[in-house]
N, C-alpha and C. Protein backbone atom coordinates (compact mmCIF):
# COMPACT_ATOMS: atom_id res chain seq x y z
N UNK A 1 4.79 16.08 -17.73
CA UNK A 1 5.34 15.83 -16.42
C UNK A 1 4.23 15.24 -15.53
N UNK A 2 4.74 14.07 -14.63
CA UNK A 2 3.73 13.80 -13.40
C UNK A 2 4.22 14.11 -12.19
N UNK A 3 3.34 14.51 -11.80
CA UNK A 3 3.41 14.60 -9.99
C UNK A 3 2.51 13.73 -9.38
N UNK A 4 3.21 12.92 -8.41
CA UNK A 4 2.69 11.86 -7.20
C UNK A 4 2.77 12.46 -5.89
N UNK A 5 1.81 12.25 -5.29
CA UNK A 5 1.63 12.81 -3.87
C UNK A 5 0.68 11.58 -2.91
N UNK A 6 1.95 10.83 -2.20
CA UNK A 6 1.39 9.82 -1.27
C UNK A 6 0.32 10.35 -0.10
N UNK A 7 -0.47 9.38 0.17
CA UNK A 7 -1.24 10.08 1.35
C UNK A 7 -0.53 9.31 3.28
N UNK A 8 0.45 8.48 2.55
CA UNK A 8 1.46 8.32 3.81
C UNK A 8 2.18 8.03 3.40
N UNK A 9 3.53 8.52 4.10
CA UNK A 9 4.93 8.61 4.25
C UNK A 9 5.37 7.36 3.56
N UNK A 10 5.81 7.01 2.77
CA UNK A 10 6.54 5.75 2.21
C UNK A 10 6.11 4.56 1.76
N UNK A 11 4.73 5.16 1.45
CA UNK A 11 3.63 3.93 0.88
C UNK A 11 4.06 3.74 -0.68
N UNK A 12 4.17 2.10 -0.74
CA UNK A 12 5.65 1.69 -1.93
C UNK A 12 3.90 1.56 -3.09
N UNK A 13 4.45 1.55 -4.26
CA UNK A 13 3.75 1.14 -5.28
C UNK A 13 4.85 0.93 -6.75
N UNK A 14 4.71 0.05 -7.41
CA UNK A 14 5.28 0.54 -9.32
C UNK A 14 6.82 0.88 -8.20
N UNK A 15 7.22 0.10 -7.49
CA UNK A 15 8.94 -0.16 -7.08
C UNK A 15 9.37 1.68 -6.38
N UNK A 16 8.57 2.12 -6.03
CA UNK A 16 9.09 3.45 -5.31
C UNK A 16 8.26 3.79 -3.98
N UNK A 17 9.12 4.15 -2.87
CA UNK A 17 8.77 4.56 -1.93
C UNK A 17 8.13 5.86 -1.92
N UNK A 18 6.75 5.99 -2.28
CA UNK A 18 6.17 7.72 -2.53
C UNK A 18 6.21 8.27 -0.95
N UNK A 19 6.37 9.65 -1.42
CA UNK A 19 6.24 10.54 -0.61
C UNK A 19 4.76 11.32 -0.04
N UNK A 20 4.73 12.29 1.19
CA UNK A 20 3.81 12.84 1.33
C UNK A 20 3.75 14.00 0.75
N UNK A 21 5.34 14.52 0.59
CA UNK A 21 5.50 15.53 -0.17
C UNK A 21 5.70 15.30 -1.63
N UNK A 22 4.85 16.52 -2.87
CA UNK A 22 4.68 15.70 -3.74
C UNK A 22 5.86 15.89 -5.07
N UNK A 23 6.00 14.92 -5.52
CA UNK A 23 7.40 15.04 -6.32
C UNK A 23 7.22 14.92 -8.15
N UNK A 24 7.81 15.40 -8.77
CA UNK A 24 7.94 15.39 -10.05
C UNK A 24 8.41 14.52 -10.62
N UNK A 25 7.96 14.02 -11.89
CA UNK A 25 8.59 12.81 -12.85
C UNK A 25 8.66 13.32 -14.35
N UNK A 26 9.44 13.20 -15.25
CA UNK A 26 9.84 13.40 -16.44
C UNK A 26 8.72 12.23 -16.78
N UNK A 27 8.16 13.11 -18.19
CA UNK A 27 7.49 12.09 -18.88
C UNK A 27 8.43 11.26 -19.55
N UNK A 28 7.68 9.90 -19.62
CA UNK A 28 8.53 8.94 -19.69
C UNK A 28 9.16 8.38 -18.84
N UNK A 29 9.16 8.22 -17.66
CA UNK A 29 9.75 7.90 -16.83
C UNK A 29 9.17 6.59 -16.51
N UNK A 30 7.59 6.52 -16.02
CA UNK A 30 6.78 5.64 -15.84
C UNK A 30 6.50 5.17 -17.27
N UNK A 31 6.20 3.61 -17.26
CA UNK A 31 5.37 2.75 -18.52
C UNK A 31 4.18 3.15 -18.42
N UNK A 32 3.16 2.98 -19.54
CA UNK A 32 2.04 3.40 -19.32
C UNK A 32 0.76 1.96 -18.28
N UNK A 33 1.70 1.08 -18.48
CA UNK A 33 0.81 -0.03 -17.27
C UNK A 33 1.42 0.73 -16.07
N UNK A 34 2.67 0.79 -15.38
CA UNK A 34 2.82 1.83 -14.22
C UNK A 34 1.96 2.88 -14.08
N UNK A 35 1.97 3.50 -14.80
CA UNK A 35 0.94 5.14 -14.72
C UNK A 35 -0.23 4.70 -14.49
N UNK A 36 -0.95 3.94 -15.28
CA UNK A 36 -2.27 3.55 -14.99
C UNK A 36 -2.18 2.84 -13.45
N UNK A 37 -1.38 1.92 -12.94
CA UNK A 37 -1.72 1.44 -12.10
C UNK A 37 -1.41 2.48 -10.80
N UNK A 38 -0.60 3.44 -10.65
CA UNK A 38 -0.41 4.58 -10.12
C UNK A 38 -1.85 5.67 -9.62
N UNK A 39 -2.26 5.54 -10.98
CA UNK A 39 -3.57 6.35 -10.75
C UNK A 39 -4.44 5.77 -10.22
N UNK A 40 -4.55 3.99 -10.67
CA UNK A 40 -5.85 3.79 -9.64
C UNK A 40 -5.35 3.69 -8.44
N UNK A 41 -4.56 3.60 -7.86
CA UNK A 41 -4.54 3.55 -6.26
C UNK A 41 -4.61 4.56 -5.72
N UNK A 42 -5.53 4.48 -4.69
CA UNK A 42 -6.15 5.48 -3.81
C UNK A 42 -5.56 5.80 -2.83
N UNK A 43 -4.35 5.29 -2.72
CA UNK A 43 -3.53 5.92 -1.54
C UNK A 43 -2.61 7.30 -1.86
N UNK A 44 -2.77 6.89 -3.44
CA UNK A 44 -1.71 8.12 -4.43
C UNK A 44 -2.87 9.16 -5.15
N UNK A 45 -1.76 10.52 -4.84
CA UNK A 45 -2.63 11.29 -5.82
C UNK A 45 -1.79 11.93 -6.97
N UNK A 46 -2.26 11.31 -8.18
CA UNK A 46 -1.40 11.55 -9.67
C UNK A 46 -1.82 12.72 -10.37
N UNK A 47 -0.99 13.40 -10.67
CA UNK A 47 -1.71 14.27 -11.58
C UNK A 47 -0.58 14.70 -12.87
N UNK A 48 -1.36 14.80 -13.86
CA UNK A 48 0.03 15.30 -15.24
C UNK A 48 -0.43 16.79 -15.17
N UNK A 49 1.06 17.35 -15.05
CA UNK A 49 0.97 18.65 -15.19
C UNK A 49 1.69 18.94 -16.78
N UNK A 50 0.90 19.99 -17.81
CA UNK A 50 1.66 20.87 -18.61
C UNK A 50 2.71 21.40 -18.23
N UNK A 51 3.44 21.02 -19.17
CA UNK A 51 4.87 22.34 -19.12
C UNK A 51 4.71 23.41 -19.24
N UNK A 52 5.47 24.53 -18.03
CA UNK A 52 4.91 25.65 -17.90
C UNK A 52 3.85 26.33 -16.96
N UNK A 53 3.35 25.40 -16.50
CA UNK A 53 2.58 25.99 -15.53
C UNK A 53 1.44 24.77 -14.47
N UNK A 54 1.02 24.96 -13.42
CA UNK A 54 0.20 24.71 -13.35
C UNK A 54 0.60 23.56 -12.27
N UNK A 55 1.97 23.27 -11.87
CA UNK A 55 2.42 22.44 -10.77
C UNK A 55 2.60 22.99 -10.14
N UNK A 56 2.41 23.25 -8.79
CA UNK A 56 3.27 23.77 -7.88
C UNK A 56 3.67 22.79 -6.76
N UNK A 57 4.53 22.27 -7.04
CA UNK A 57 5.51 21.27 -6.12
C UNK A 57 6.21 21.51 -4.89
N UNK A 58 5.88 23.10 -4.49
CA UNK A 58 6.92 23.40 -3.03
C UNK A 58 6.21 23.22 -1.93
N UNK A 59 4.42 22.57 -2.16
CA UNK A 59 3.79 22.51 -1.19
C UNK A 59 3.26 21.39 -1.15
N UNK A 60 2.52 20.40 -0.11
CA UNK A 60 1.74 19.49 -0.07
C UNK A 60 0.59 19.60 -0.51
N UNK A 61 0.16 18.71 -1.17
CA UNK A 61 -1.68 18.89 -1.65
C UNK A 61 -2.21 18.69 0.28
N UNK A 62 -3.03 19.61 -0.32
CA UNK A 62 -4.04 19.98 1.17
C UNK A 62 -5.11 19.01 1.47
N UNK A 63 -5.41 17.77 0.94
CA UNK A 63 -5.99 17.01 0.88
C UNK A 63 -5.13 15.78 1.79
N UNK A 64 -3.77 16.04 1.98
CA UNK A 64 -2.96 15.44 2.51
C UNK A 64 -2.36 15.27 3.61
N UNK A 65 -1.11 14.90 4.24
CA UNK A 65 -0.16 15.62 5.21
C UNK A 65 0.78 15.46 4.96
N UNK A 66 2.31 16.25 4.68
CA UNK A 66 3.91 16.49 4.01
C UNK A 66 4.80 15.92 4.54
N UNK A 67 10.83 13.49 0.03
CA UNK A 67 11.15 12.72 0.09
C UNK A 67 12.08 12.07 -1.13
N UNK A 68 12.28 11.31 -0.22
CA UNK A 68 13.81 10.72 -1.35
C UNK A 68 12.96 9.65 -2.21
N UNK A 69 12.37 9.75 -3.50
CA UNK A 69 12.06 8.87 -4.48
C UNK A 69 13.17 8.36 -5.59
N UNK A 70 13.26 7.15 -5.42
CA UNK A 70 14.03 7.04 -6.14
C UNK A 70 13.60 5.05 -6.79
N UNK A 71 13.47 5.49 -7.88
CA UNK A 71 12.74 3.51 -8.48
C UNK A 71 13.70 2.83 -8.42
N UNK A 72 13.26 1.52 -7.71
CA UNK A 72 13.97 0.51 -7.69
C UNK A 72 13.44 -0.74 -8.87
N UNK A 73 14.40 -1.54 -9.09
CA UNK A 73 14.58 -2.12 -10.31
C UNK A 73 14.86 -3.93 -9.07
N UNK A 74 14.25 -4.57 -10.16
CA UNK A 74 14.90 -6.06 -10.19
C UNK A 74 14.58 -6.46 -8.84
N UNK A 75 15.44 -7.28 -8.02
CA UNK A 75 15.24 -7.86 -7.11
C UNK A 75 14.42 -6.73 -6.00
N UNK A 76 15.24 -5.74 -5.53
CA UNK A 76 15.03 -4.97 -4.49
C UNK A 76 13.41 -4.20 -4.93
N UNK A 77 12.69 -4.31 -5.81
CA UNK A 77 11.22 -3.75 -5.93
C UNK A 77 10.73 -5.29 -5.45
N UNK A 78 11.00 -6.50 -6.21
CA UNK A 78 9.92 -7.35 -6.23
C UNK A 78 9.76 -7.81 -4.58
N UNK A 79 11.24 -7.67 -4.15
CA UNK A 79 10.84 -8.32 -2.36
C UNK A 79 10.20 -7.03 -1.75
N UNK A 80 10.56 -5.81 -2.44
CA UNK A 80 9.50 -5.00 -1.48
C UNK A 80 8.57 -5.15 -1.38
N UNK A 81 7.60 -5.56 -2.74
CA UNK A 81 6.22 -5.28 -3.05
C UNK A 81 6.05 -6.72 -2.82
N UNK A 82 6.32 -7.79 -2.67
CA UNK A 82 5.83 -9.00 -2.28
C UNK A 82 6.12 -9.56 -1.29
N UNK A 83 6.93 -9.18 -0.64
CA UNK A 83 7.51 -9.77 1.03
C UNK A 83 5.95 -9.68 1.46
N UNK A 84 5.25 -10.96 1.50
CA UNK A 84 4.11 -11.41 2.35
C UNK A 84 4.11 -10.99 3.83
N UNK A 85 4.97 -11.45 4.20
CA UNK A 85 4.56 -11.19 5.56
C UNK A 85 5.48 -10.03 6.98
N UNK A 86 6.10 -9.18 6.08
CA UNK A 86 6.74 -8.52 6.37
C UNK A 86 5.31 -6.71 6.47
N UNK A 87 6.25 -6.08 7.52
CA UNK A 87 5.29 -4.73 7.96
C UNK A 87 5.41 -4.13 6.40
N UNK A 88 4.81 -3.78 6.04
CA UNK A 88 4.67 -2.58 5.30
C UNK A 88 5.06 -0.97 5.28
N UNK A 89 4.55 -0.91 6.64
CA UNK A 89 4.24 0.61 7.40
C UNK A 89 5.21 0.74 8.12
N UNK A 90 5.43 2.08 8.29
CA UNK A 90 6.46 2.45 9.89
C UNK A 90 4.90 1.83 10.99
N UNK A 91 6.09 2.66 12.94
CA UNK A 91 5.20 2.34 13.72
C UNK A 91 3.83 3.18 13.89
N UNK A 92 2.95 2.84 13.97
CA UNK A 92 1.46 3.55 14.32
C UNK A 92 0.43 2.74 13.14
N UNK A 93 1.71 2.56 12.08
CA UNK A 93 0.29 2.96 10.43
C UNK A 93 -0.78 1.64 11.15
N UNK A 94 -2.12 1.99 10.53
CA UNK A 94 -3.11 1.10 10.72
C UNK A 94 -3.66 1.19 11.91
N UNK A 95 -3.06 1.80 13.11
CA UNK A 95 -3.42 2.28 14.57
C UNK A 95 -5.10 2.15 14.38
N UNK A 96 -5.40 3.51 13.37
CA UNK A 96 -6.70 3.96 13.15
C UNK A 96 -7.98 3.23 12.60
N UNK A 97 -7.38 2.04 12.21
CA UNK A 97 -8.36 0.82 11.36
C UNK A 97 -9.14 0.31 12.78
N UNK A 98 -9.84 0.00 12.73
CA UNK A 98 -10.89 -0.38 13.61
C UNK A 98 -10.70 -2.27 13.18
N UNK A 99 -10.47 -3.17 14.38
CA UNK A 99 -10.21 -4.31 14.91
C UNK A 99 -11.24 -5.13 13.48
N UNK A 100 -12.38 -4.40 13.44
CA UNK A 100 -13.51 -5.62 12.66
C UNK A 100 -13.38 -5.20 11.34
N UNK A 101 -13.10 -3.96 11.25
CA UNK A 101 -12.27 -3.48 9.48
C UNK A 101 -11.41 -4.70 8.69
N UNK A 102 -10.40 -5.18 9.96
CA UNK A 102 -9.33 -6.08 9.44
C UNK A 102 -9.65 -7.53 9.47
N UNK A 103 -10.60 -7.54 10.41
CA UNK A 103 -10.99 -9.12 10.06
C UNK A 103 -12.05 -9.43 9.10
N UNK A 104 -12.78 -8.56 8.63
CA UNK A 104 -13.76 -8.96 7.60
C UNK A 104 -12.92 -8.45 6.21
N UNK A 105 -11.58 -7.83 6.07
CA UNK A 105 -10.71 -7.88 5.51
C UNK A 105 -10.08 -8.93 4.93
N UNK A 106 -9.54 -9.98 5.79
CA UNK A 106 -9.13 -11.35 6.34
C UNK A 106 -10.33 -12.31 5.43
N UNK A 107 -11.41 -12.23 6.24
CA UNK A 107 -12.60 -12.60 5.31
C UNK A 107 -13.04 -12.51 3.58
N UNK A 108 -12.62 -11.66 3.22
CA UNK A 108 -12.33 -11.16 1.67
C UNK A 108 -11.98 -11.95 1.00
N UNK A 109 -10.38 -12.75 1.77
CA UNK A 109 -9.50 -13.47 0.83
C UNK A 109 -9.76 -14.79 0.52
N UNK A 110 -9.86 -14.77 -0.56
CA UNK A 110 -10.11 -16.72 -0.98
C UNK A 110 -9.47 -17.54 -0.80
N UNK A 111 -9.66 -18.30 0.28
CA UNK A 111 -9.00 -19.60 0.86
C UNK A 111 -7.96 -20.10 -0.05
N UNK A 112 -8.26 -20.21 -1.20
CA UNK A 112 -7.87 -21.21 -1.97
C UNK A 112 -6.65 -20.86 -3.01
N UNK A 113 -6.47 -19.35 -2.45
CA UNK A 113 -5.19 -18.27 -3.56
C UNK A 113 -4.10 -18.53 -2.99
N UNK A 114 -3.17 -19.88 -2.80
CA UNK A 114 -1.85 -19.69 -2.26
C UNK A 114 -0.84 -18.72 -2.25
N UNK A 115 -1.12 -17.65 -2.56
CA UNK A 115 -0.24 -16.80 -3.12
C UNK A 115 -0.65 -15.20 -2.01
N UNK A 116 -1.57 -15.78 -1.14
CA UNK A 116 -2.03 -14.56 -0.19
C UNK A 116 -2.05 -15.42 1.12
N UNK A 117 -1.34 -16.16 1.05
CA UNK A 117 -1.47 -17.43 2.68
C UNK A 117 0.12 -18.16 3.07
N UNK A 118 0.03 -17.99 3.99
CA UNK A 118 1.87 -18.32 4.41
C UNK A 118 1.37 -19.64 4.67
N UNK A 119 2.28 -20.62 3.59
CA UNK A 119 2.39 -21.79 3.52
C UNK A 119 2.95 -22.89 5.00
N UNK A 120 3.80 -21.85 6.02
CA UNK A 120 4.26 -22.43 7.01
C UNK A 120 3.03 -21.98 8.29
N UNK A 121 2.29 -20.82 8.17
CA UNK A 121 2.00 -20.62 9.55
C UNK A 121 0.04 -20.48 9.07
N UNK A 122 0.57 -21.16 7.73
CA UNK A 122 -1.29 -20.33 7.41
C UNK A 122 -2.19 -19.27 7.38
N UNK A 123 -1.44 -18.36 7.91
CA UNK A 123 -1.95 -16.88 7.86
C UNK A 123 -1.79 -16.04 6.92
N UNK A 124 -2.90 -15.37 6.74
CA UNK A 124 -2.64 -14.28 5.27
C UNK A 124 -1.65 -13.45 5.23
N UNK A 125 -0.81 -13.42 4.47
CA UNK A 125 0.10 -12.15 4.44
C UNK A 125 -0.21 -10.73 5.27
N UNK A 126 0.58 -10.23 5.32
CA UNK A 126 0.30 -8.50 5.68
C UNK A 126 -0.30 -8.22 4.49
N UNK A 127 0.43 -8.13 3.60
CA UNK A 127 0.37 -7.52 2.03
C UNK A 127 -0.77 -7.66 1.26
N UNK A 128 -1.56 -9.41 1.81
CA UNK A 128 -2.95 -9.27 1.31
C UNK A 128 -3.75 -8.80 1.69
N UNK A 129 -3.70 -9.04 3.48
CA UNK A 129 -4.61 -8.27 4.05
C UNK A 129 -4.61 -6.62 3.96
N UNK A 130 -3.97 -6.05 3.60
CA UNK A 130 -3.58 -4.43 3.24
C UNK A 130 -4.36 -4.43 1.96
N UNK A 131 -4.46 -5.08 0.70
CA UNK A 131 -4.78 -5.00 -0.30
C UNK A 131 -6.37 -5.23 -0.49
N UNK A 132 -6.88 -5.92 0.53
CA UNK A 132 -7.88 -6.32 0.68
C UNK A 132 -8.56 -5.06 1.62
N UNK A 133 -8.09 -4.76 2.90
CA UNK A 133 -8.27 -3.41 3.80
C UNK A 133 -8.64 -2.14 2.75
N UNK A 134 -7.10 -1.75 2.26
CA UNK A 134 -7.46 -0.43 1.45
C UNK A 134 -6.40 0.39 2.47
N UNK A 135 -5.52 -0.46 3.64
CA UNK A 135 -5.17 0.59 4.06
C UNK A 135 -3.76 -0.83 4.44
N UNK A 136 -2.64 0.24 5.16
CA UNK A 136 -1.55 -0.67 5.37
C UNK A 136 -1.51 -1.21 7.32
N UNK A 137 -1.14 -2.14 7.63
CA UNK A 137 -1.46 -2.34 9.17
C UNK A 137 -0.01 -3.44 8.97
N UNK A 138 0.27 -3.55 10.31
CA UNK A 138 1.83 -4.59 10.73
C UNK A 138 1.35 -5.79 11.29
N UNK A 139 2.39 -6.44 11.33
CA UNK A 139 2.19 -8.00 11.59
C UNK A 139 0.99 -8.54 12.94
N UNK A 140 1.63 -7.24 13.91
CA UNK A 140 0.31 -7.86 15.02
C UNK A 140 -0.52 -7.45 14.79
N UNK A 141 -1.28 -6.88 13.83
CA UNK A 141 -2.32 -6.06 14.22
C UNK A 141 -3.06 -7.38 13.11
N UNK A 142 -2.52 -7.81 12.27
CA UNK A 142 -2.57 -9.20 11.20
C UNK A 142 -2.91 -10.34 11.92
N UNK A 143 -1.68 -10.08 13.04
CA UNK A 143 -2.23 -10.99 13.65
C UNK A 143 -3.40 -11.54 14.66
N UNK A 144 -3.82 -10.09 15.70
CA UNK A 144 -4.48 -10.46 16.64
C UNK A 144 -5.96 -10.03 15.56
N UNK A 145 -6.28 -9.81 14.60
CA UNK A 145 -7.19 -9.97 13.23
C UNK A 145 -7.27 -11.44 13.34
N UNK A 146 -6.22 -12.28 13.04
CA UNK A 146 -6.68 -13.62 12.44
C UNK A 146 -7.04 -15.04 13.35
N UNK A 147 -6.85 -14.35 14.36
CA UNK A 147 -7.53 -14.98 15.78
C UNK A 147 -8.56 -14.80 15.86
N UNK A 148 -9.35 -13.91 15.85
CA UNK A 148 -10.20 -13.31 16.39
C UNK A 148 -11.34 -13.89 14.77
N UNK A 149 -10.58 -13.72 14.14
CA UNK A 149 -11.49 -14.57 12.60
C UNK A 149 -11.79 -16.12 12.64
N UNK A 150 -10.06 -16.61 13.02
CA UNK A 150 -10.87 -17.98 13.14
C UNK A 150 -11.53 -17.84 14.71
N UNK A 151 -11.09 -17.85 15.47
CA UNK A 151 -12.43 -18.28 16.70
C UNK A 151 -13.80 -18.25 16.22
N UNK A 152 -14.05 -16.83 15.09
CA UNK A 152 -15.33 -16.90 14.61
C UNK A 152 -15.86 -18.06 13.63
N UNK A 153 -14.69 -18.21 13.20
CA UNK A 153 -15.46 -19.53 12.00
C UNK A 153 -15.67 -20.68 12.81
N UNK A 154 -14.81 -21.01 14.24
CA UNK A 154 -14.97 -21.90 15.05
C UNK A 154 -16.29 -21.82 15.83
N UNK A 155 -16.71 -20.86 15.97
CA UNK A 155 -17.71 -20.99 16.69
C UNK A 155 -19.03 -20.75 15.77
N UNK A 156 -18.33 -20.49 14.25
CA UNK A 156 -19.47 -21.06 13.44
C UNK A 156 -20.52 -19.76 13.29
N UNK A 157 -19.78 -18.52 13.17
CA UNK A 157 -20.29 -17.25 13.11
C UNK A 157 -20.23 -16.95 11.31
């Protein structure tokens, strides 16, 4: 059996909205490229429990703060997990990121990866810049980031 325990409320990975509270999975449930990619992300905390003992699921890991999981398949995972430029987060997430966190974030991404740059407005996705951060932030906070980046390359910083 695995147990996943998000470290915020509805942070999507492998097509499921995880929880803060932490939830159980039948082995087998996840592929083993899912599982692995599950574990490395640092926003999740994975753990395989033995049958029989040794989960206790009625509480939050204390490392944390405390949902309806349920995997999505086909269309409705891939626009979750790739909608570029769409919020990620409810309201607040990313509040706590500090302004120069997200632009040397911004900075990270290689010009040249069409696939992390909105072809109409030129700006990096949410989704890259989150991936690049380590943490999730919404469109303005993306945005008043990518101002504040180019003025710097404009002025040649």
């Amino acid at each position: 059996m695995i147990t996943i325990q998000s470290k915020r409320e509805g942070f999507r990975r492998c097509g499921v909205a995880h929880s803060k509270t932490r939830t159980e999975y039948e082995d087998g449930y996840w592929s083993d490229e899912d599982l692995q990619r599950l574990k490395d992300e640092p926003m999740l905390v994975v753990a395989e429990v033995s049958e029989g003992g040794g989960g206790n699921t009625d509480q939050a890991d204390p490392r944390l703060v405390g949902g309806n999981n349920t995997k999505e398949s086909g269309a409705d995972a891939a626009s979750a997990e790739q909608a570029g430029d769409q919020d990620a987060g409810g309201p607040g997430d990313g509040d706590e990121i500090g302004m120069d966190a997200i632009v040397a974030a911004i900075g990270r991404l290689p010009m040249d990866d069409p696939d992390l740059w909105s072809a109409s407005s030129g700006k990096p996705h949410v989704k890259a810049v989150e991936e690049s951060l380590g943490a999730n932030i919404d469109s303005a906070r993306r945005d008043e980031a990518w101002e504040i980046y180019q003025a710097g390359r404009e002025a040649g910083e």
